[in-house]
Protein backbone atom coordinates (compact mmCIF):
# COMPACT_ATOMS: atom_id res chain seq x y z
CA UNK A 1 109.13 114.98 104.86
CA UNK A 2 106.51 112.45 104.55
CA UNK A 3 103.79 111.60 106.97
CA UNK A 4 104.62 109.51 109.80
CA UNK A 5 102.72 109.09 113.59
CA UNK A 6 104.07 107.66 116.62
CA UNK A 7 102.09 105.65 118.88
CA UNK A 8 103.12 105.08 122.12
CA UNK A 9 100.98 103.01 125.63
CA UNK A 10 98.05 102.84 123.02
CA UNK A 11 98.16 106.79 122.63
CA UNK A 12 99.08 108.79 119.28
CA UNK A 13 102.01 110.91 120.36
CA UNK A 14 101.49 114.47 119.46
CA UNK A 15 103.33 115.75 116.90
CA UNK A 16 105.45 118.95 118.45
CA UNK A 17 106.38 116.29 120.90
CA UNK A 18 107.39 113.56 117.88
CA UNK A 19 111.24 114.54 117.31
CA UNK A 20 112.63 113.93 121.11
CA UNK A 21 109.99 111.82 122.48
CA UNK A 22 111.58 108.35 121.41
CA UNK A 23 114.92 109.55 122.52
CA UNK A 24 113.83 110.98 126.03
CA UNK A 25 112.15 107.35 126.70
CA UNK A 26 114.74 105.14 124.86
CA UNK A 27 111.94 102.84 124.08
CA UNK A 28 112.54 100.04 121.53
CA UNK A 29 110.88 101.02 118.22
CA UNK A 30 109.12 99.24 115.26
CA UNK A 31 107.95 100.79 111.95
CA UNK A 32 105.62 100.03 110.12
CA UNK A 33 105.25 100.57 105.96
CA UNK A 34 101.69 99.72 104.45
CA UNK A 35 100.87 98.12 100.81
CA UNK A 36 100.25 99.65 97.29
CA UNK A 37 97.60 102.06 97.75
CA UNK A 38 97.32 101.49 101.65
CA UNK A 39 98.16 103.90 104.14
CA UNK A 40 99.42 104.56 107.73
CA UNK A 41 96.29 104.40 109.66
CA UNK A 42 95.45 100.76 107.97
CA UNK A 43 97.64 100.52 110.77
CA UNK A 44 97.00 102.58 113.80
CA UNK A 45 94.65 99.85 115.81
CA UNK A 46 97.31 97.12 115.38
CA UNK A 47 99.74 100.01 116.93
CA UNK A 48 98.06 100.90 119.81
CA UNK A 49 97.21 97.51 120.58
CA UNK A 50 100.76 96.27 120.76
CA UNK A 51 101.93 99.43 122.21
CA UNK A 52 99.56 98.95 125.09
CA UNK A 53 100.86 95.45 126.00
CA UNK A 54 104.36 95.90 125.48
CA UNK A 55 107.36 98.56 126.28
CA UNK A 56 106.90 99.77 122.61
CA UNK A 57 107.25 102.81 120.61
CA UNK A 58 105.38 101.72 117.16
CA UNK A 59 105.83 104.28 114.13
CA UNK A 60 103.20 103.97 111.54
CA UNK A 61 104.76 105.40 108.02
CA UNK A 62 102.46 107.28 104.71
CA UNK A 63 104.92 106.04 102.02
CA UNK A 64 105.53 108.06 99.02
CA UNK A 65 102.62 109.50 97.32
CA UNK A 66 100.35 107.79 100.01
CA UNK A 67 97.81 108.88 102.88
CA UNK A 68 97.79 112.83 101.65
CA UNK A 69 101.64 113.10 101.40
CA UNK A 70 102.09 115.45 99.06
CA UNK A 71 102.36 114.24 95.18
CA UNK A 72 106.15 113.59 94.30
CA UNK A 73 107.57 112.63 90.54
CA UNK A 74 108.99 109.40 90.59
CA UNK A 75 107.94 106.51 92.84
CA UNK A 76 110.50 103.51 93.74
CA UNK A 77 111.83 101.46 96.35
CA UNK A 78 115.10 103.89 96.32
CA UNK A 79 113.10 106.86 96.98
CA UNK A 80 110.86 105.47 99.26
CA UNK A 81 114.33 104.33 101.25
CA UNK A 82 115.92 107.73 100.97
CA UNK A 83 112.25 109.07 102.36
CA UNK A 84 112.72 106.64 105.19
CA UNK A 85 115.73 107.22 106.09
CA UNK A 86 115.15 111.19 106.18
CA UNK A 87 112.82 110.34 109.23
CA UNK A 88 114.91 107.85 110.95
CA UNK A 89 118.28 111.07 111.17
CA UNK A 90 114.78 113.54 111.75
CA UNK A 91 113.93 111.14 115.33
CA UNK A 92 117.69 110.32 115.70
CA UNK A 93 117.19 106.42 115.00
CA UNK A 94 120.13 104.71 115.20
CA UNK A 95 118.39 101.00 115.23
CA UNK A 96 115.01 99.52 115.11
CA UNK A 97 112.71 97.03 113.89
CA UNK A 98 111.16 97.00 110.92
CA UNK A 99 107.76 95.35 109.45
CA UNK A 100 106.48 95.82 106.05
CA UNK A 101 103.56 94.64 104.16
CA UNK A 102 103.46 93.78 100.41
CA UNK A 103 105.36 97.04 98.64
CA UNK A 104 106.54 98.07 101.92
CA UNK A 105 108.03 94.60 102.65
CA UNK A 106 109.90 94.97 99.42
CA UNK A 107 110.90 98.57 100.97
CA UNK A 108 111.93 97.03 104.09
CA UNK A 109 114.12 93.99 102.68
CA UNK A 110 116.01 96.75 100.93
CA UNK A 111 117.15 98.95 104.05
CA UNK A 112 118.01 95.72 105.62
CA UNK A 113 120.72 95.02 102.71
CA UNK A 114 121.36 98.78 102.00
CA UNK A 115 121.39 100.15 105.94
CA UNK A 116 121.33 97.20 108.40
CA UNK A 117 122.93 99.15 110.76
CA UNK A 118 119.44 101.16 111.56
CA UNK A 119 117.82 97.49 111.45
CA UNK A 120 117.56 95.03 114.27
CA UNK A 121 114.45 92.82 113.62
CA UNK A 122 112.95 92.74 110.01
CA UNK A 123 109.41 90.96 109.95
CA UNK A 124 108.35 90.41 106.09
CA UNK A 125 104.39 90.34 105.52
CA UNK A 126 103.22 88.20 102.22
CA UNK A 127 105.63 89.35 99.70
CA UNK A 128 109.32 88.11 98.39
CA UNK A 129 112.38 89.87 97.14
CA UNK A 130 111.36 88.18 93.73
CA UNK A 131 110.36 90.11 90.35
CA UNK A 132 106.57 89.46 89.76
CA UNK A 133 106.17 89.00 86.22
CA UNK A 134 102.11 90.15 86.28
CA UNK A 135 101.53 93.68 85.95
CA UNK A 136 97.98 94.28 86.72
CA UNK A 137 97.21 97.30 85.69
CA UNK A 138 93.29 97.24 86.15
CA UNK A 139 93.10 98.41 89.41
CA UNK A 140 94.84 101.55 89.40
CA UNK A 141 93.35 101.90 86.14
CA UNK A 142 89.61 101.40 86.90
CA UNK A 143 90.63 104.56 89.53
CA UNK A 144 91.78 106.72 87.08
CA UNK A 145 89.05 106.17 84.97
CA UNK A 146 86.14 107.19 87.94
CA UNK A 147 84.83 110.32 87.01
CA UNK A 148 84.94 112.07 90.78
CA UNK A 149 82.95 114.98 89.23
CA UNK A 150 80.09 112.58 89.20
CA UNK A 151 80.79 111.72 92.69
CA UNK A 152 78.72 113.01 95.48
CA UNK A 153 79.52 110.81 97.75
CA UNK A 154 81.04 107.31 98.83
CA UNK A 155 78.22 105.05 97.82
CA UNK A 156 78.22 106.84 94.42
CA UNK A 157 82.09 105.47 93.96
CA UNK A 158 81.66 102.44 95.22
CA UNK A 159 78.73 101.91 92.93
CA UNK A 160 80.30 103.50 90.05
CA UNK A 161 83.44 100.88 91.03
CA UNK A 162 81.28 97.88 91.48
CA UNK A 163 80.66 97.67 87.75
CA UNK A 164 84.60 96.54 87.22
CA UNK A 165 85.58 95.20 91.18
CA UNK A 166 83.20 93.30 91.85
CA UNK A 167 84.93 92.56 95.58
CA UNK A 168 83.32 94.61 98.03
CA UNK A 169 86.35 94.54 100.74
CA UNK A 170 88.33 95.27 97.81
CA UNK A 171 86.44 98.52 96.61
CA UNK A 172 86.53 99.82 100.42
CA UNK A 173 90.24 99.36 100.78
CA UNK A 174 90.50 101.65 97.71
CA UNK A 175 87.92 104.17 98.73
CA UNK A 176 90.05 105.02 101.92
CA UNK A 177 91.93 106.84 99.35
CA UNK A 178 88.71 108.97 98.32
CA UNK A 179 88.77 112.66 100.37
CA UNK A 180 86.20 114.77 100.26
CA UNK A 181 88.69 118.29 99.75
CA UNK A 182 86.57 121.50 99.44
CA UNK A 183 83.34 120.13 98.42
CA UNK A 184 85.22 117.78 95.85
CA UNK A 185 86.26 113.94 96.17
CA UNK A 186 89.87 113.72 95.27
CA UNK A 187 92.34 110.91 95.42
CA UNK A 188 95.32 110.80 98.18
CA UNK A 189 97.32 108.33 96.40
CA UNK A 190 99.09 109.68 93.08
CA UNK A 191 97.66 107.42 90.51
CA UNK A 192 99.03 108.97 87.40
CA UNK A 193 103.01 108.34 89.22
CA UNK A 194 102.36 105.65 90.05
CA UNK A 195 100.78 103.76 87.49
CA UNK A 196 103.97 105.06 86.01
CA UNK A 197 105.99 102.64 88.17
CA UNK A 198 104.45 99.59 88.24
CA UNK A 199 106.68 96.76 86.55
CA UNK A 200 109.78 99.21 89.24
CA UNK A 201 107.12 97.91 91.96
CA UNK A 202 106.80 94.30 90.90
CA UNK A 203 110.25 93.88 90.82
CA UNK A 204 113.21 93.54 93.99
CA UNK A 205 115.80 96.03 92.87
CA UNK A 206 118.74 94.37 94.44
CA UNK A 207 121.98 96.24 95.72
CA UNK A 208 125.28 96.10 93.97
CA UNK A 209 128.02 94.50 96.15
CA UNK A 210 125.25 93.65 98.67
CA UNK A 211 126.21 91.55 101.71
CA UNK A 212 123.82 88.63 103.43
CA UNK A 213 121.91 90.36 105.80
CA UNK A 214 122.24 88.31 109.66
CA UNK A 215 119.56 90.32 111.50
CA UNK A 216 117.08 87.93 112.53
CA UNK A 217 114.26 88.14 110.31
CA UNK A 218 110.49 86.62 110.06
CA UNK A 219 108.29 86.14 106.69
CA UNK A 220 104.70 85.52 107.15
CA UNK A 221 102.55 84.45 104.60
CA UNK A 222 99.06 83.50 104.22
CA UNK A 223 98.14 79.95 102.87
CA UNK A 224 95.59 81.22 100.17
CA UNK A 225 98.27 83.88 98.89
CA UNK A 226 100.40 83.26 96.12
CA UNK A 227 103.09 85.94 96.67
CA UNK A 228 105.07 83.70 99.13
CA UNK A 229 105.69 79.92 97.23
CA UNK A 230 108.56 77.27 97.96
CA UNK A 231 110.24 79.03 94.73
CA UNK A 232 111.06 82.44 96.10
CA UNK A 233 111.41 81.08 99.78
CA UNK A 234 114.73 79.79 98.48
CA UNK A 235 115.22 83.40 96.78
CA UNK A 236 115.15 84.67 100.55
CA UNK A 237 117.65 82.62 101.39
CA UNK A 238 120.48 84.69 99.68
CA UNK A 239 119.91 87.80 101.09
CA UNK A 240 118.76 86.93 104.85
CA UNK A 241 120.98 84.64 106.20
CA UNK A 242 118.60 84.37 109.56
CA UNK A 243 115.22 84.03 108.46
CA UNK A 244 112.38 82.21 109.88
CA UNK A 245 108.79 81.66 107.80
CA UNK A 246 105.19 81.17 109.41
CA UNK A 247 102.33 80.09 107.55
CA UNK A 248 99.04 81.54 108.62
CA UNK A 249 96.53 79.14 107.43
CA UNK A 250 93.06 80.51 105.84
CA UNK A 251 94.38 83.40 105.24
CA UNK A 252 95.13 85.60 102.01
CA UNK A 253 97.18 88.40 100.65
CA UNK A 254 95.92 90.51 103.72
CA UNK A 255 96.29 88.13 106.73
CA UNK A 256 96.54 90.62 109.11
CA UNK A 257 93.09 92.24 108.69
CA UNK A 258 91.63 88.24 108.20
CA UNK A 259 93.46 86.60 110.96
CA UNK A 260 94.40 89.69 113.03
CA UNK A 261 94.74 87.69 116.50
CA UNK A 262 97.01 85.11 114.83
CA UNK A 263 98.54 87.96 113.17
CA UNK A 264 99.30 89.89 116.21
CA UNK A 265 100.44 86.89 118.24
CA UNK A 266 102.87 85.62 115.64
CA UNK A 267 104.35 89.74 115.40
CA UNK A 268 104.21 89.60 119.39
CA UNK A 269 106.14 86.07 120.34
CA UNK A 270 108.75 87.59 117.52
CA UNK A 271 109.42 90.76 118.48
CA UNK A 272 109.64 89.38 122.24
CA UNK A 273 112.32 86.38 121.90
């Protein structure tokens, strides 16, 4: 099973006590599913905080060949869903709320139209059910390429990446994936599978026979990001028949590390109505 933590009055649970604490409290629950090459704890101070102001349990999810899961073949939205849904029958989770970022928004859209019975709120961070036509491919590609054997530690990699990603935030969002694993840096994210799966990743693999999902749902988007556009809002349209859209001004792809008050305030007033 893959890696999951549950946070609960600003506390990590522990994990013997994981598979009958949410029943024994009957708490509401929300999980969480990060971005392409992000990983649970990107999380875990946005899921204490909310857990410590409201009656909340908040699950925080390693996808697929993610955060030190181990390395699986094959990496889609369908096996990521089957993975999920492995841990919602493993807690006994008959219905919860749901908020994904990027590739696990894309995740989350499609267990709302393939299992909306286990899904009562749906909140949708910067991404569309829409196939992307760019593929960029020099990302996961300048991390392949990073000789780790000349690694000796996390300045050298983030010096060695400088020379090709030139954004500094960017190159330490990557480097969360670098572990230091018996004296040797080694990647936590499968690269080589996923590099394999790309254009699957850019695109919304939508359900035969599907029916319009009426949970109520939310979509937030930052103003400087370019995944979210009048274009696809209409594409949302057909699949969620309640869906409500908030614009968080300033703010790009990852609006929830730059505007995380906004961020958590627009989750919060949701989740709470």
């Amino acid at each position: 099973m893959i890696n999951f933590n549950i946070f609960n009055s600003g506390t990590l649970v522990e994990n013997n006590n994981n598979k009958n604490f949410i029943q024994q409290n009957k708490l509401e629950t929300l999980f969480i599913f990060h971005g392409l090459y992000g990983r649970a704890r990107n999380w875990n101070s946005f899921a204490k905080k909310l857990t410590l102001e409201y009656q909340l349990v908040v699950i925080t999810v390693d996808l697929r060949n993610h955060g030190g899961n181990e390395f699986m073949e094959g990496h889609s939205y369908e096996l990521m869903s089957n993975d999920i849904i492995k841990i919602f029958n493993y807690l006994n989770i008959k219905n919860t709320n749901v908020l994904g970022h990027s590739m696990g928004g894309k995740l989350a859209m499609l267990l709302a139209l393939t299992h909306s019975h286990f899904v009562n709120k749906l909140i949708i961070v910067d991404i569309a059910p829409y196939n992307y036509q760019e593929i960029d491919e020099d990302i996961i590609n300048n991390l392949i390429d990073l000789d780790l054997n000349l690694v000796k530690n996390r300045n050298d990699a983030d010096k060695f990446l400088s020379i090709t990603i030139s954004e500094k935030s960017l190159r330490m969002f990557l480097l969360q994936n670098l572990e230091l694993i018996n004296g040797s840096y080694k990647w936590s994210v499968n690269l080589v599978t996923i590099k394999k799966s790309l254009s699957n990743l850019k695109s919304f693999p939508v359900p035969k026979n599907y029916k319009q999902n009426n949970s109520k749902v939310l979509c937030i988007h930052g103003s400087k990001s370019n995944y979210v556009n009048e274009e696809n809002i209409d594409i949302f349209k057909k699949y969620f028949a309640n869906i409500s859209f908030k614009k968080i001004e300033g703010a790009g792809h990852w609006l929830h590390v730059e505007k995380p008050e906004l961020f958590f305030e627009t989750i919060s007033i949701f989740l709470n109505n």
